[in-house]
PDB file of N, CA and C in Angstrom:
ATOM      1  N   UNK A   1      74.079 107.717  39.114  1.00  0.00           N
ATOM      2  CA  UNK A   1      73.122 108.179  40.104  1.00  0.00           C
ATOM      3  C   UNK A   1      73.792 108.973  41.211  1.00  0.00           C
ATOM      4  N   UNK A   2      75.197 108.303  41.819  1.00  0.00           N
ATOM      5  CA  UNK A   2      76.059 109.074  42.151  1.00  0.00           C
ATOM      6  C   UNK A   2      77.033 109.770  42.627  1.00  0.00           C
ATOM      7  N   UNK A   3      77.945 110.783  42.701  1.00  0.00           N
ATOM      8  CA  UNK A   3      78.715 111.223  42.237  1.00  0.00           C
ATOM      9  C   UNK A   3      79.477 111.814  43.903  1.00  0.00           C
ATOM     10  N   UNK A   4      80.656 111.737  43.816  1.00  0.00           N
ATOM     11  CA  UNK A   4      81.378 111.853  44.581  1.00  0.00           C
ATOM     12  C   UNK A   4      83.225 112.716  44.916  1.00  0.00           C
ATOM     13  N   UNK A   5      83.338 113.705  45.052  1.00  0.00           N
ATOM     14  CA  UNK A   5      84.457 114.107  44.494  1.00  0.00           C
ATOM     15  C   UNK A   5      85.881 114.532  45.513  1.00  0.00           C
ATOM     16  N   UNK A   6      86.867 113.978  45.297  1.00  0.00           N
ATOM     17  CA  UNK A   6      88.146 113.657  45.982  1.00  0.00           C
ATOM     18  C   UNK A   6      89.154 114.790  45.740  1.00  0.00           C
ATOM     19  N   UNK A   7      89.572 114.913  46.550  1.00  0.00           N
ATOM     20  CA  UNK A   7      90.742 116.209  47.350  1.00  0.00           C
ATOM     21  C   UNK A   7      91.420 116.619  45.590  1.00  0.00           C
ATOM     22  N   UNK A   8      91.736 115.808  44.996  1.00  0.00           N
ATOM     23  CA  UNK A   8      92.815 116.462  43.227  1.00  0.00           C
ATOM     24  C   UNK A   8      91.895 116.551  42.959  1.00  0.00           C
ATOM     25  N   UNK A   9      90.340 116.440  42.947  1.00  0.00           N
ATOM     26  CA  UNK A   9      89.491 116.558  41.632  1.00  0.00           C
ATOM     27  C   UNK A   9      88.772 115.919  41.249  1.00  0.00           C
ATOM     28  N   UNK A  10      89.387 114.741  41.044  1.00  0.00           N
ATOM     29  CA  UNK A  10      88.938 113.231  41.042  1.00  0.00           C
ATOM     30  C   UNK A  10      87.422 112.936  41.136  1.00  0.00           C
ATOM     31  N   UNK A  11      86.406 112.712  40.072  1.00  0.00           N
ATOM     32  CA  UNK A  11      85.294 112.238  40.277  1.00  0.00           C
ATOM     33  C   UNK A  11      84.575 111.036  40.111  1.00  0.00           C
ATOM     34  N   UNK A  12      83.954 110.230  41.147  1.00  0.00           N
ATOM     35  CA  UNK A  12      83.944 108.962  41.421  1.00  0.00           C
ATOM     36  C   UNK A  12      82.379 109.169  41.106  1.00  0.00           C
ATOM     37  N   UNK A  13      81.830 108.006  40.295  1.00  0.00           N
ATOM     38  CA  UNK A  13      80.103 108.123  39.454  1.00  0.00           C
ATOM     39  C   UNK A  13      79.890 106.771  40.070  1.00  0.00           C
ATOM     40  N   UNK A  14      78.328 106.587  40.218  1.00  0.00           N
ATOM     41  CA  UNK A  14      77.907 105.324  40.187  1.00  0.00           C
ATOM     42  C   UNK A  14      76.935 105.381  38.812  1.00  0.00           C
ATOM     43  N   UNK A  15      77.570 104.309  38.164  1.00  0.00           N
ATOM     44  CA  UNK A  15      76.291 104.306  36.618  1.00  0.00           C
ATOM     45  C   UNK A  15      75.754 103.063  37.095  1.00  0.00           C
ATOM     46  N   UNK A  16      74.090 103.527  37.488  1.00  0.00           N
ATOM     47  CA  UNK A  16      73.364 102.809  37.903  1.00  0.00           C
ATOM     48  C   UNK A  16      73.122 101.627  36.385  1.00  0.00           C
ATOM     49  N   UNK A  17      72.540 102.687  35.381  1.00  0.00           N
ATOM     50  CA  UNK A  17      72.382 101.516  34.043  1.00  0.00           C
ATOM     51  C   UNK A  17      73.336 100.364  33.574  1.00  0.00           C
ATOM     52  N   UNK A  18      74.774 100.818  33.959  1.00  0.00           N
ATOM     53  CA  UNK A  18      75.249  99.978  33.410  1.00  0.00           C
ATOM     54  C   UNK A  18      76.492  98.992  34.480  1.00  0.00           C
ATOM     55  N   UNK A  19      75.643  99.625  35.504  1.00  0.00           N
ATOM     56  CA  UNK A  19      76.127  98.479  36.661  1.00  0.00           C
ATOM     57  C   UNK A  19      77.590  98.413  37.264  1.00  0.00           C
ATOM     58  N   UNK A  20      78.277  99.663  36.880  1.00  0.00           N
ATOM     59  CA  UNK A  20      79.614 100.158  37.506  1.00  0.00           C
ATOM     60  C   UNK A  20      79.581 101.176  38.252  1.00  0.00           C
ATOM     61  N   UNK A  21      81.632 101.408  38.406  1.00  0.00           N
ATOM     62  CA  UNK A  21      81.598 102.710  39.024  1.00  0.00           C
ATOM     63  C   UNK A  21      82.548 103.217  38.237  1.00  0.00           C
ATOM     64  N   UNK A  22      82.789 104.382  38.200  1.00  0.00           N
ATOM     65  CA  UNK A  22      83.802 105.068  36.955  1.00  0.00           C
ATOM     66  C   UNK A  22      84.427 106.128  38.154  1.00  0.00           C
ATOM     67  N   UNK A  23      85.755 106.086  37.289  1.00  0.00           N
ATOM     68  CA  UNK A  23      86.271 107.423  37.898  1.00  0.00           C
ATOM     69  C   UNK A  23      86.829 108.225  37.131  1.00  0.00           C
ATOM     70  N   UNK A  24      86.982 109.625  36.916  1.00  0.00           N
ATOM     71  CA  UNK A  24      86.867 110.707  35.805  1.00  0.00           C
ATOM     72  C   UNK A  24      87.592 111.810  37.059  1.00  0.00           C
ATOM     73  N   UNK A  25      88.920 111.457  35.910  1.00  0.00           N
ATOM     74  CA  UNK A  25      90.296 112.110  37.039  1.00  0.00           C
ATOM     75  C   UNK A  25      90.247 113.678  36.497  1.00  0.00           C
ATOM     76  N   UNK A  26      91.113 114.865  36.997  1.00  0.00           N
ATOM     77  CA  UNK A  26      90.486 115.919  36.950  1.00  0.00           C
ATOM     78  C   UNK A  26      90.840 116.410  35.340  1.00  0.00           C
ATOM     79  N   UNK A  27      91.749 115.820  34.876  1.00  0.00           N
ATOM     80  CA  UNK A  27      92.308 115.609  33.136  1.00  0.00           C
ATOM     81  C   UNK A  27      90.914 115.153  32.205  1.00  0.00           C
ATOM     82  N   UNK A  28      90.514 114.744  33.097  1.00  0.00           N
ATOM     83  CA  UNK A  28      88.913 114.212  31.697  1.00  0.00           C
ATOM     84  C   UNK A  28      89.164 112.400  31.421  1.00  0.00           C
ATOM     85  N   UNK A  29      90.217 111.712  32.009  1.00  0.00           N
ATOM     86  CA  UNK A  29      90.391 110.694  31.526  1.00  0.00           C
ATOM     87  C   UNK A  29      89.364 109.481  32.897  1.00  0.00           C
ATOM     88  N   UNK A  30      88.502 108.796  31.753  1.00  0.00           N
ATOM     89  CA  UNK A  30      87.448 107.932  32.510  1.00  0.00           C
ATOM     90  C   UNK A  30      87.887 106.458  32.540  1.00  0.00           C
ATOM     91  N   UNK A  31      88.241 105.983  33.872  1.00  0.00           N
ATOM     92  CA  UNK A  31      87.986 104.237  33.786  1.00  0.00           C
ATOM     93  C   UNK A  31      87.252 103.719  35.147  1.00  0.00           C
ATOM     94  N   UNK A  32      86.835 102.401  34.744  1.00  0.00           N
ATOM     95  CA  UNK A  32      85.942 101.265  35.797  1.00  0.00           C
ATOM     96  C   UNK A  32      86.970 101.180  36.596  1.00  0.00           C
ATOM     97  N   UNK A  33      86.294 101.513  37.825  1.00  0.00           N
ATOM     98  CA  UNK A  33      86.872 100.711  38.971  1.00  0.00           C
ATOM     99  C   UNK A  33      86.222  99.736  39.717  1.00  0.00           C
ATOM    100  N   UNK A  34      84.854  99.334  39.024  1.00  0.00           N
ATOM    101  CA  UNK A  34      84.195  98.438  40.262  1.00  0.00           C
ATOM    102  C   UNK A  34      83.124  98.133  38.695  1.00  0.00           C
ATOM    103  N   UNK A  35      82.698  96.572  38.829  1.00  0.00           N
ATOM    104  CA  UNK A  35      81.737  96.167  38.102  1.00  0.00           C
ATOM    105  C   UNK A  35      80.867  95.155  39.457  1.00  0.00           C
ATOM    106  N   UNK A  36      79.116  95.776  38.988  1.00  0.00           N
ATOM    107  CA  UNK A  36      78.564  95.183  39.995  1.00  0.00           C
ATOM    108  C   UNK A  36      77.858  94.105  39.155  1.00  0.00           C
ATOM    109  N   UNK A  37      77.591  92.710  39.453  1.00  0.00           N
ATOM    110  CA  UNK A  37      77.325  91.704  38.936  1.00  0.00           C
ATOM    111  C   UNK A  37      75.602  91.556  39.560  1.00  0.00           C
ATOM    112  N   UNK A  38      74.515  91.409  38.589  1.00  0.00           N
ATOM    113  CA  UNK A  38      73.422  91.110  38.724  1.00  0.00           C
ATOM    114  C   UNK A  38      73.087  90.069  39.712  1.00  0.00           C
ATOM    115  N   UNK A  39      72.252  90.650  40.521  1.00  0.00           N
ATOM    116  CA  UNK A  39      71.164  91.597  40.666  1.00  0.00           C
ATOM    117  C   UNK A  39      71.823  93.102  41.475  1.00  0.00           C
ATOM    118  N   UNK A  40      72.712  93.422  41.667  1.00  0.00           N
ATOM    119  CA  UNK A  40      72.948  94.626  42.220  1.00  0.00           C
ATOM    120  C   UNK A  40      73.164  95.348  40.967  1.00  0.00           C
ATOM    121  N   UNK A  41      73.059  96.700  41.313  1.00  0.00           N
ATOM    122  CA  UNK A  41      73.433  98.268  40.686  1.00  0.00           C
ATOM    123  C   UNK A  41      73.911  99.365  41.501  1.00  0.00           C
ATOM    124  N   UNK A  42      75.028  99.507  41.800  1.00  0.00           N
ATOM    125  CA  UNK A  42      75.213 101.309  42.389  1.00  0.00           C
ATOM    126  C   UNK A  42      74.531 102.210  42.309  1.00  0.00           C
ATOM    127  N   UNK A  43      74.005 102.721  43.210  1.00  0.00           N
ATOM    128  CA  UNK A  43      73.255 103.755  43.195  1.00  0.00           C
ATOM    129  C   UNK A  43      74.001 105.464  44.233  1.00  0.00           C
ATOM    130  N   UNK A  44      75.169 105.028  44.994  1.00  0.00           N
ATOM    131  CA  UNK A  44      76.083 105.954  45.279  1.00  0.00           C
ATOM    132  C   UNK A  44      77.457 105.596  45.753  1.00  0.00           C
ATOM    133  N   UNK A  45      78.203 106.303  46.015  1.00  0.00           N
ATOM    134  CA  UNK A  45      79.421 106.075  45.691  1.00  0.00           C
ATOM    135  C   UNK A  45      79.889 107.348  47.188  1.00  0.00           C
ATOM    136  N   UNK A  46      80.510 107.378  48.027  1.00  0.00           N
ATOM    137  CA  UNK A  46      81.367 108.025  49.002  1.00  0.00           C
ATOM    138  C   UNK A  46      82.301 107.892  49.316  1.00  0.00           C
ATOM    139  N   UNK A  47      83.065 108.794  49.218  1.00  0.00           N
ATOM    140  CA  UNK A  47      84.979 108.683  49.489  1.00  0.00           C
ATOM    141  C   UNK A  47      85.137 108.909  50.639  1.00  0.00           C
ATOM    142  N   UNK A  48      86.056 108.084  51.348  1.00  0.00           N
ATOM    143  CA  UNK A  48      86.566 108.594  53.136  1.00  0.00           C
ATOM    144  C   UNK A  48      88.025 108.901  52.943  1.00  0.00           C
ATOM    145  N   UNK A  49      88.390 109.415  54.392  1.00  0.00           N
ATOM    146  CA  UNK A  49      89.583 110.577  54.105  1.00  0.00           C
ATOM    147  C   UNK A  49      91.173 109.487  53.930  1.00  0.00           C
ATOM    148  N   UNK A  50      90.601 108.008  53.890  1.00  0.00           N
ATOM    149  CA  UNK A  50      91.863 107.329  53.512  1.00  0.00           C
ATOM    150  C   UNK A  50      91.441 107.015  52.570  1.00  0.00           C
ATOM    151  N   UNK A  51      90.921 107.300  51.466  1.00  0.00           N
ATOM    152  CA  UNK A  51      90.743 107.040  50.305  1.00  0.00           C
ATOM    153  C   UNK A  51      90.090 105.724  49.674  1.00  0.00           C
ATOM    154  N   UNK A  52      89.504 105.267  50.720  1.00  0.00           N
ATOM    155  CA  UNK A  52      88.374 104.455  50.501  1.00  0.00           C
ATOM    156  C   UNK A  52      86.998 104.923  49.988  1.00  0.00           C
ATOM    157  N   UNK A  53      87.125 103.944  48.970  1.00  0.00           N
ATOM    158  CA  UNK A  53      85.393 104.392  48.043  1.00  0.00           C
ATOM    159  C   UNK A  53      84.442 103.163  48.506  1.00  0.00           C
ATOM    160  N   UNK A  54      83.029 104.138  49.052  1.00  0.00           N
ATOM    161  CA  UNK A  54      82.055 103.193  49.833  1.00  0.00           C
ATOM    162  C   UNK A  54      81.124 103.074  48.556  1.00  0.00           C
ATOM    163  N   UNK A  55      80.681 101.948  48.279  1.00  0.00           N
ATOM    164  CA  UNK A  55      79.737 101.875  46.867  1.00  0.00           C
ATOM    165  C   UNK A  55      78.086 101.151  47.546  1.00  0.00           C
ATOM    166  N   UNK A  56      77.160 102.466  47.636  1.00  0.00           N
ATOM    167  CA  UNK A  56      75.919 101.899  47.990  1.00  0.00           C
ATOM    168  C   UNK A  56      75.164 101.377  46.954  1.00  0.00           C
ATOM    169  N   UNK A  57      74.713  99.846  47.168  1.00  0.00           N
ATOM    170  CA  UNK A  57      74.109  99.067  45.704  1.00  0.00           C
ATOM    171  C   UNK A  57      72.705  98.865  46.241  1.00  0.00           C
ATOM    172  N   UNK A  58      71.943  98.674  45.558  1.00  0.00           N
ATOM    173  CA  UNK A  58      70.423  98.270  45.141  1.00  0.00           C
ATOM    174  C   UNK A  58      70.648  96.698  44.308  1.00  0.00           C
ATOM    175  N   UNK A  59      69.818  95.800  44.775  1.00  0.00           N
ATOM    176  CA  UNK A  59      69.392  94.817  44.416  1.00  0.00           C
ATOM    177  C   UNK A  59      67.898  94.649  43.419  1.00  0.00           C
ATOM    178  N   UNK A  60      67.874  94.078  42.199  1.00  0.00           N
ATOM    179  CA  UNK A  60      66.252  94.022  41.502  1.00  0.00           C
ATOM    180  C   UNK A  60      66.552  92.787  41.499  1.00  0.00           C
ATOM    181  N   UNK A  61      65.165  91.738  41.619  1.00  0.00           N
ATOM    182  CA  UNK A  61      64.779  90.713  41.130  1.00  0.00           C
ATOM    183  C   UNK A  61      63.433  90.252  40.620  1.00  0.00           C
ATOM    184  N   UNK A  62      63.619  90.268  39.083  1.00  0.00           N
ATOM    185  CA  UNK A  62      62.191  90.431  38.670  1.00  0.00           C
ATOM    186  C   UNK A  62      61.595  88.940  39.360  1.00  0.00           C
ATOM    187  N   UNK A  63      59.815  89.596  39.008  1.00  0.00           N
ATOM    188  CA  UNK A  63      59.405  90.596  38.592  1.00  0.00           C
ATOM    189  C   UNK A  63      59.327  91.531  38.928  1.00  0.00           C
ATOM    190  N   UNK A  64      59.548  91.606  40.729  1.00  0.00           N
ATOM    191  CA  UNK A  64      59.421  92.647  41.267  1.00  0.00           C
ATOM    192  C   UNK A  64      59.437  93.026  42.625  1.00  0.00           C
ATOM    193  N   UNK A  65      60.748  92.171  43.000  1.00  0.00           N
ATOM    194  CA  UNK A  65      61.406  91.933  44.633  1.00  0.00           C
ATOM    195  C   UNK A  65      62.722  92.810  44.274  1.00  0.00           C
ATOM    196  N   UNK A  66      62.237  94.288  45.278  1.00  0.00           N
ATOM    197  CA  UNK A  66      63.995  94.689  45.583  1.00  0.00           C
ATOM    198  C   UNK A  66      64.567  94.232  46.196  1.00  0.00           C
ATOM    199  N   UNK A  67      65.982  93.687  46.605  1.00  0.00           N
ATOM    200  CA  UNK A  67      66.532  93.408  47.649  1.00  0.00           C
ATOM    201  C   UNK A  67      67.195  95.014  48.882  1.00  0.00           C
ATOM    202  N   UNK A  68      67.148  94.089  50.074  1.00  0.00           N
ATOM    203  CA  UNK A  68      67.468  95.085  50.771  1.00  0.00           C
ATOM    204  C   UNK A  68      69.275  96.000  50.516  1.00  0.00           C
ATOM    205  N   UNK A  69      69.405  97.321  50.885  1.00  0.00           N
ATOM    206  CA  UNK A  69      70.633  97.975  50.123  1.00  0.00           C
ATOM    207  C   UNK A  69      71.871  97.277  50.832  1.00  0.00           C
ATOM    208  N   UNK A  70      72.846  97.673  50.231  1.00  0.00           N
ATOM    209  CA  UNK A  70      73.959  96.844  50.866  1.00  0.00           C
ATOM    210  C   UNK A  70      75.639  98.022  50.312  1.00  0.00           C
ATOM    211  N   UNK A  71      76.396  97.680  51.451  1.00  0.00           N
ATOM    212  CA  UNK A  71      77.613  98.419  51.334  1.00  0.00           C
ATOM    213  C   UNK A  71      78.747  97.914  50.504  1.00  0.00           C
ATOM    214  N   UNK A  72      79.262  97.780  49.257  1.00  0.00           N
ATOM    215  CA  UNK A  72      80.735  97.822  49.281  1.00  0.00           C
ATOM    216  C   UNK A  72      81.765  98.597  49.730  1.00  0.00           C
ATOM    217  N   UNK A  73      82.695  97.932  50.051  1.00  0.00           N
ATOM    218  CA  UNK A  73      83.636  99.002  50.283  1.00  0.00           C
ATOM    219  C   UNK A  73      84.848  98.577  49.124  1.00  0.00           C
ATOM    220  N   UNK A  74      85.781  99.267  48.875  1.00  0.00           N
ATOM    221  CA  UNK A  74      86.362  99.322  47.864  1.00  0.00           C
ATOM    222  C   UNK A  74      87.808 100.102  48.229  1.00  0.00           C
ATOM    223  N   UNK A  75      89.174  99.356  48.796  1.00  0.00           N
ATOM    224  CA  UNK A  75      89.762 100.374  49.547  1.00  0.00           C
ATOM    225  C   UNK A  75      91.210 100.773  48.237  1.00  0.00           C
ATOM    226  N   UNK A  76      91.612 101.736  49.300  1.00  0.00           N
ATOM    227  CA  UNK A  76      92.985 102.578  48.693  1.00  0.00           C
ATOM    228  C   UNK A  76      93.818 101.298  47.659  1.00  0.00           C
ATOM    229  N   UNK A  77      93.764 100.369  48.021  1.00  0.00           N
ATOM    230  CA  UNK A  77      94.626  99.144  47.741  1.00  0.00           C
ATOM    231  C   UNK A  77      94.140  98.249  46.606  1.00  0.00           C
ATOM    232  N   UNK A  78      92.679  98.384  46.347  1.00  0.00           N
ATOM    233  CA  UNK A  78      92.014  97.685  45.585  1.00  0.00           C
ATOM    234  C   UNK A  78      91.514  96.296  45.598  1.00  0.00           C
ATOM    235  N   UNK A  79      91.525  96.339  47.094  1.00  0.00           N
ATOM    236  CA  UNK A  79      90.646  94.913  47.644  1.00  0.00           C
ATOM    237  C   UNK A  79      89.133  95.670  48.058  1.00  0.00           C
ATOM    238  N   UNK A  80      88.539  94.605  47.548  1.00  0.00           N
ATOM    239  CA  UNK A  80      86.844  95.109  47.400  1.00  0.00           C
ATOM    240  C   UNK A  80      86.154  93.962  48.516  1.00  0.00           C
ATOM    241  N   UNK A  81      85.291  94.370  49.293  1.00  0.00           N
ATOM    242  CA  UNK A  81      84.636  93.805  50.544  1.00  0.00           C
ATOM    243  C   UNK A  81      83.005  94.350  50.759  1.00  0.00           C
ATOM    244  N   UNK A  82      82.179  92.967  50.464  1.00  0.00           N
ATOM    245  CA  UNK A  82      80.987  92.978  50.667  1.00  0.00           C
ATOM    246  C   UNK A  82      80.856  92.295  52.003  1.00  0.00           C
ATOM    247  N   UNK A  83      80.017  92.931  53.210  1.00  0.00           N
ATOM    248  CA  UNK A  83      79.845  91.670  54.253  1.00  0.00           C
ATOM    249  C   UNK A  83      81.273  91.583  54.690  1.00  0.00           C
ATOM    250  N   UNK A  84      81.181  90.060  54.697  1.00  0.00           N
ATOM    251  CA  UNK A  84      82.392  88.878  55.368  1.00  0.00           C
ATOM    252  C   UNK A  84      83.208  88.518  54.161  1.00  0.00           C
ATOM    253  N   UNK A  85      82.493  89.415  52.596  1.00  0.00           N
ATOM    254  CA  UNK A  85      83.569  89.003  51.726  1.00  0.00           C
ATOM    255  C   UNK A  85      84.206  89.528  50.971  1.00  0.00           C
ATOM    256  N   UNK A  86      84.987  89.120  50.440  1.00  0.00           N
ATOM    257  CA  UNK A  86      86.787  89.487  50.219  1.00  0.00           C
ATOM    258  C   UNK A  86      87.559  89.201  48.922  1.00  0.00           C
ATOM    259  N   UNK A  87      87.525  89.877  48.041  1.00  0.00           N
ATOM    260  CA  UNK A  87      88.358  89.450  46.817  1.00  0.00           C
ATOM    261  C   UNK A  87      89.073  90.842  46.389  1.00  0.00           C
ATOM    262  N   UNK A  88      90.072  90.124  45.472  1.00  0.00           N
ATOM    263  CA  UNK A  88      91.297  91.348  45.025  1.00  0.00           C
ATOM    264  C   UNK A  88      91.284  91.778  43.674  1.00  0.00           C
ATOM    265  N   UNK A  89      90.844  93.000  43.470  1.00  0.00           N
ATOM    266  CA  UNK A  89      90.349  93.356  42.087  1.00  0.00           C
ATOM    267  C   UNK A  89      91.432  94.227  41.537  1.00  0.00           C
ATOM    268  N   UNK A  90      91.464  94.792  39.657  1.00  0.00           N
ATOM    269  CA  UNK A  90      91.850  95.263  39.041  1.00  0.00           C
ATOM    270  C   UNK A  90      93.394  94.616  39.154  1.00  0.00           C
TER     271      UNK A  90
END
C-alpha cells in the first residue's frame, strides 16, 4: 500500500495483504524486515534521515471494528518500538 524510497535506491513497501514490510534494494534483491502480527497490517512505511523506517499500521477486528492507526518505528539498528514497547528483531 506503501512505498517509500532511500538515498541508494532502496525501496521500502508495506504489503498490506500479507502483513509485512519488504525492502527491494536497488539490485532487485527483496527481504522482510518487519512482520505485523494480527490484527494489524501496514498500510505505509516512511524513512527519516537517520535511517529509521516509520511503519503506519491499521488494526481489523471482525466483524467489523477498525482499530484506531498506530506508529511503529523500526530503527537503523533493528530494534522495533510500538508505544512503550520494545523488542529486538531480525
Amino acid at each position: 500500500m506503501g512505498l517509500a524510497v532511500g538515498p541508494a535506491g532502496d525501496v521500502y513497501v508495506a504489503d498490506f495483504k500479507n502483513r509485512r514490510v519488504l525492502k527491494v534494494t536497488a539490485r532487485g534483491v527483496v527481504s522482510v524486515l518487519q512482520r505485523c502480527d494480527p490484527p494489524w497490517t501496514p498500510t505505509g512505511v516512511a524513512l527519516a534521515p537517520n535511517g529509521d523506517l516509520h511503519i503506519l499500521e491499521l488494526g481489523f477486528e471482525p466483524p467489523g471494528t477498525w482499530l484506531k492507526p498506530r506508529v511503529r518505528k523500526l530503527s537503523s539498528r533493528g530494534v522495533t518500538t510500538t508505544g512503550s514497547r520494545r523488542e529486538v528483531t531480525g
